[in-house]
Protein backbone atom coordinates (compact mmCIF):
# COMPACT_ATOMS: atom_id res chain seq x y z
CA UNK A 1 0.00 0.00 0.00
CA UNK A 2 1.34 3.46 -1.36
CA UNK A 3 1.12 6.31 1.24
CA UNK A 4 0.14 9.42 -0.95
CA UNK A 5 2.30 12.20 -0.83
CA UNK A 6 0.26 15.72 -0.16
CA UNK A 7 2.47 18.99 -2.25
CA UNK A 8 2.63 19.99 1.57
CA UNK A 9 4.66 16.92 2.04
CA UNK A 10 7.05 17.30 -0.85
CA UNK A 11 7.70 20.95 0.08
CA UNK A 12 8.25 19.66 3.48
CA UNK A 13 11.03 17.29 2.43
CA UNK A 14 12.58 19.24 -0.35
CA UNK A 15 12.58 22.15 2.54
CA UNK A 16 14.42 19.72 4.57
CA UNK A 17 17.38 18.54 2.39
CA UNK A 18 17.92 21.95 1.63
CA UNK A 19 18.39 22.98 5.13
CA UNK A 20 20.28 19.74 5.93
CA UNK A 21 22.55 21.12 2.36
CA UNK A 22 23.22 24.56 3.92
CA UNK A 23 24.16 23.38 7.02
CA UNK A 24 26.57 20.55 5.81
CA UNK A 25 27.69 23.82 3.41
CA UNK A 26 28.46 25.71 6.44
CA UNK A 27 30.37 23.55 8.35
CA UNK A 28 32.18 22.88 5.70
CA UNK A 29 33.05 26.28 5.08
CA UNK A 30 34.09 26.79 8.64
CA UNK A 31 36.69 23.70 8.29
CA UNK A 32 37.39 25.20 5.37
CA UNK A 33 38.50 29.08 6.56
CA UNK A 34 40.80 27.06 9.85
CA UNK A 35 42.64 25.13 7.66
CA UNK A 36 43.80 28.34 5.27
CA UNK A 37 43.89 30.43 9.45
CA UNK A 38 41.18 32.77 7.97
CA UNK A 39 39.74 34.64 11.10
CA UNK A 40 36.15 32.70 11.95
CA UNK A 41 33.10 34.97 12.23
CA UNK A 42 29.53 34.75 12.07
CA UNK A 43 29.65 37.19 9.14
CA UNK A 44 32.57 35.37 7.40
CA UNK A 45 31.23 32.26 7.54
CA UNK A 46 27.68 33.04 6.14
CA UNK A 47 29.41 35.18 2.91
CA UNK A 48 31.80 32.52 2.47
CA UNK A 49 29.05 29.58 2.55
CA UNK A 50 26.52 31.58 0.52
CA UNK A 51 23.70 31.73 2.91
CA UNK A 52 21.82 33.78 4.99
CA UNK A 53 23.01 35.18 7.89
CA UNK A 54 19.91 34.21 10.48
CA UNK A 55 21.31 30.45 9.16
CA UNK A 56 25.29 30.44 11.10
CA UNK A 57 23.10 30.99 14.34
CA UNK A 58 20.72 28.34 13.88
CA UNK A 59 21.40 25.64 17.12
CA UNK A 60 23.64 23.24 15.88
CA UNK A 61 25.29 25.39 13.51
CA UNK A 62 26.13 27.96 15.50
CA UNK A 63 28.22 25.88 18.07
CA UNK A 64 29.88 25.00 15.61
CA UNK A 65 31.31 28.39 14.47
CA UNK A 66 31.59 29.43 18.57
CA UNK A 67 34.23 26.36 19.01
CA UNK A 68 36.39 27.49 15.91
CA UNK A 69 36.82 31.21 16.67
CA UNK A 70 37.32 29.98 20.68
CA UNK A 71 40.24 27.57 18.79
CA UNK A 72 41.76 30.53 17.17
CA UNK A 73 44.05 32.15 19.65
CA UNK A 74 44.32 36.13 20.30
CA UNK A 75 47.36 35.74 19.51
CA UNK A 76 46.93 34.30 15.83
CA UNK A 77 44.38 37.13 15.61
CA UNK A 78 46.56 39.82 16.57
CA UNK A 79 49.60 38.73 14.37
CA UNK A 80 46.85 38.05 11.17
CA UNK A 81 45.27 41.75 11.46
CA UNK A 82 48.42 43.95 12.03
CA UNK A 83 48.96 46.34 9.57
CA UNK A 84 45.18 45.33 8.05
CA UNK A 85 42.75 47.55 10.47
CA UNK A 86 39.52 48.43 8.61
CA UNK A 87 39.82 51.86 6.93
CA UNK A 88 36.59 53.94 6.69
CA UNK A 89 36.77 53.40 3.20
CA UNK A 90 36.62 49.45 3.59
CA UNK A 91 34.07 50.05 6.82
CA UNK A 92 31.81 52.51 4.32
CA UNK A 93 32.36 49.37 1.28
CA UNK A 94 31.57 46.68 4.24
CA UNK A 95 28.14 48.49 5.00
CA UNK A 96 26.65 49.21 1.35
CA UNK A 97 27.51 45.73 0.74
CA UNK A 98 25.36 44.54 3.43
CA UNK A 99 22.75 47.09 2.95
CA UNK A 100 22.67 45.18 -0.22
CA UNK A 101 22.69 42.06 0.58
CA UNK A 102 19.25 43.39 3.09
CA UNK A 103 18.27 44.12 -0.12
CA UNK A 104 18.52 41.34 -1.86
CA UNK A 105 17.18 39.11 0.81
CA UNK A 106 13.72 41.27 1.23
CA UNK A 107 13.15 40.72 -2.41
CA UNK A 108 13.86 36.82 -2.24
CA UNK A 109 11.44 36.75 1.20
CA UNK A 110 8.66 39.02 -0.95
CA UNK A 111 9.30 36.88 -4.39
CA UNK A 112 9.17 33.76 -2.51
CA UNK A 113 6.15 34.53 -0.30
CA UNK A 114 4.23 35.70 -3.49
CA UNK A 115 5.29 32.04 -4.52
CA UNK A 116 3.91 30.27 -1.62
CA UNK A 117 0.30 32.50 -2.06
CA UNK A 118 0.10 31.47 -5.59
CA UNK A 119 1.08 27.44 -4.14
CA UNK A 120 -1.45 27.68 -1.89
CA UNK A 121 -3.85 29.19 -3.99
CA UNK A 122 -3.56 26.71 -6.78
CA UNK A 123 -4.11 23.72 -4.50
CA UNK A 124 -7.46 25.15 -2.61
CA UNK A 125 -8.63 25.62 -6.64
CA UNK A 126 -7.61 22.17 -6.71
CA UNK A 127 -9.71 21.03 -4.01
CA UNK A 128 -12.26 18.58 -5.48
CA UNK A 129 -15.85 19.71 -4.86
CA UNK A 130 -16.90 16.14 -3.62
CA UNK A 131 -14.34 16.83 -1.35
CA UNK A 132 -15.99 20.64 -0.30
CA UNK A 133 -19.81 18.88 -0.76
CA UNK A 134 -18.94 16.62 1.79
CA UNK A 135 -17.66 19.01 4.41
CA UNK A 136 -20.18 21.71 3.81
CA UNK A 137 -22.53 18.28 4.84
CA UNK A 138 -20.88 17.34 7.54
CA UNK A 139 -21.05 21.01 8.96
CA UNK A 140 -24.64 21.00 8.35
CA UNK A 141 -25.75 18.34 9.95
CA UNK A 142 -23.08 19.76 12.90
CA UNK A 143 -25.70 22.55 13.11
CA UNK A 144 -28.77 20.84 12.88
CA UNK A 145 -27.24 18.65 15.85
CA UNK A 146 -26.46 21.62 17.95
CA UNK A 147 -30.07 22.94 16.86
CA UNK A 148 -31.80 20.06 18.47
CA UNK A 149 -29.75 20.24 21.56
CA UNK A 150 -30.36 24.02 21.63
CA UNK A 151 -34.00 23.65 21.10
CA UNK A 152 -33.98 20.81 23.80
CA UNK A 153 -32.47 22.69 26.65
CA UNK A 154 -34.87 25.66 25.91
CA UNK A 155 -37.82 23.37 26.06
CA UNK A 156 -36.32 21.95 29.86
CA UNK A 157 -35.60 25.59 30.83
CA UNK A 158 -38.93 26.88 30.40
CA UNK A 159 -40.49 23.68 32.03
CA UNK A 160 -38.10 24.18 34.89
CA UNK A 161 -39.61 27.40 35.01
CA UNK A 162 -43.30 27.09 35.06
CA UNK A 163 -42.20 24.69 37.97
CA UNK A 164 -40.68 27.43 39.85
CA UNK A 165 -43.60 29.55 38.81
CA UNK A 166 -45.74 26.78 40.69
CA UNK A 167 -43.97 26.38 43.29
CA UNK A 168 -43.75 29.76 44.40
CA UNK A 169 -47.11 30.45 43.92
CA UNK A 170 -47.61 27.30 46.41
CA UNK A 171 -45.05 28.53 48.91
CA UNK A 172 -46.92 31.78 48.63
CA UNK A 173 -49.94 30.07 49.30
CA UNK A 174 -48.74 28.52 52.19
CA UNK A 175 -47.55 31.45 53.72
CA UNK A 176 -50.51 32.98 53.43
CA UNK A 177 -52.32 30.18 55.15
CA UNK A 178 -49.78 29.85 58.15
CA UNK A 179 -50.38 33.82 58.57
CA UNK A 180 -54.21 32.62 58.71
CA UNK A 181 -53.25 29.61 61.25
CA UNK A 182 -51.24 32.19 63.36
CA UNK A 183 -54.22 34.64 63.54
CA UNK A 184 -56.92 32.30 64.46
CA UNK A 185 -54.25 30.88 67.10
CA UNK A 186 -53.43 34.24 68.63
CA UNK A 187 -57.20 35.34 69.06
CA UNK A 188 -58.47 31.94 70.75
């Protein structure tokens, strides 16, 4: 027996090996940058790799990064970098190219949102109407159930009532004839 595969399924798996690709990616980069004693950032390691930046904190991932720059030494650090401090020039080039890379990245998140809208779209046109018939039953007869149960309780609430109604009229009654008792009582 086949187990059928929904297109929510498939974009759940294809999601998947692509996440288990970038990760595998990004450790690999991060061997990759210690072996040639290229300084280990967060940064470094998600331009290097070619992903996003949210992705070299993700768990399991980011411990990974945190134990190679804690391997590097201050001292390797220090010896790399002298004579190579940013300029402003270089800090300036560092922050348009990150402004654009923000850039880029909003119009992949708006392109592939648009995407998913159209997915999702396409698959409730999809929907069979046997399938919509069927539910649009089911709910109906979900109301009709809660109909009978509504008009049910009403019908015991307003007996319950004209019991009260009785009974208070008999209490009242009552009253009214132990007020009578009393008087005779008190004038004999």
């Amino acid at each position: 027996m086949s187990v059928k595969r929904t297109p929510g399924d498939v974009l759940r798996e294809t999601r998947k090996k692509d996440s288990q690709a970038k990760r595998a990616k990004v450790l690999a980069t991060v061997d990759a940058m210690k072996a040639r004693g290229e300084t280990v950032t967060f940064l470094a390691v998600a331009r290097a790799a070619g992903v996003s930046r949210w992705l070299v904190y993700a768990e399991g991932v980011r411990e990974h990064i945190e134990a190679a720059m804690k391997s590097q030494t201050k001292s390797d650090r220090r010896t790399k970098q002298v004579g190579r401090d940013a300029s402003a020039a270089s800090l300036a080039t560092d922050l348009a190219l990150v402004r654009e890379e923000n850039k880029a990245l909003r119009d992949d998140r708006d392109r592939l949102k648009k995407a998913v809208q159209r997915s999702l779209g396409a698959q409730l046109d999809q929907a069979g109407n046997k399938e919509l018939t069927a539910r649009v039953n089911e709910l109906l007869g979900a109301v009709e159930r809660i109909t009978l149960e509504r008009d049910e309780i009403r019908a015991e609430r307003d007996t319950l009532r004209r019991r009260i109604a009785e009974v208070e009229d008999d209490l009242a009654a009552a009253r009214a004839a132990g007020k009578e008792m009393f008087k005779r009582i008190n004038r004999a």
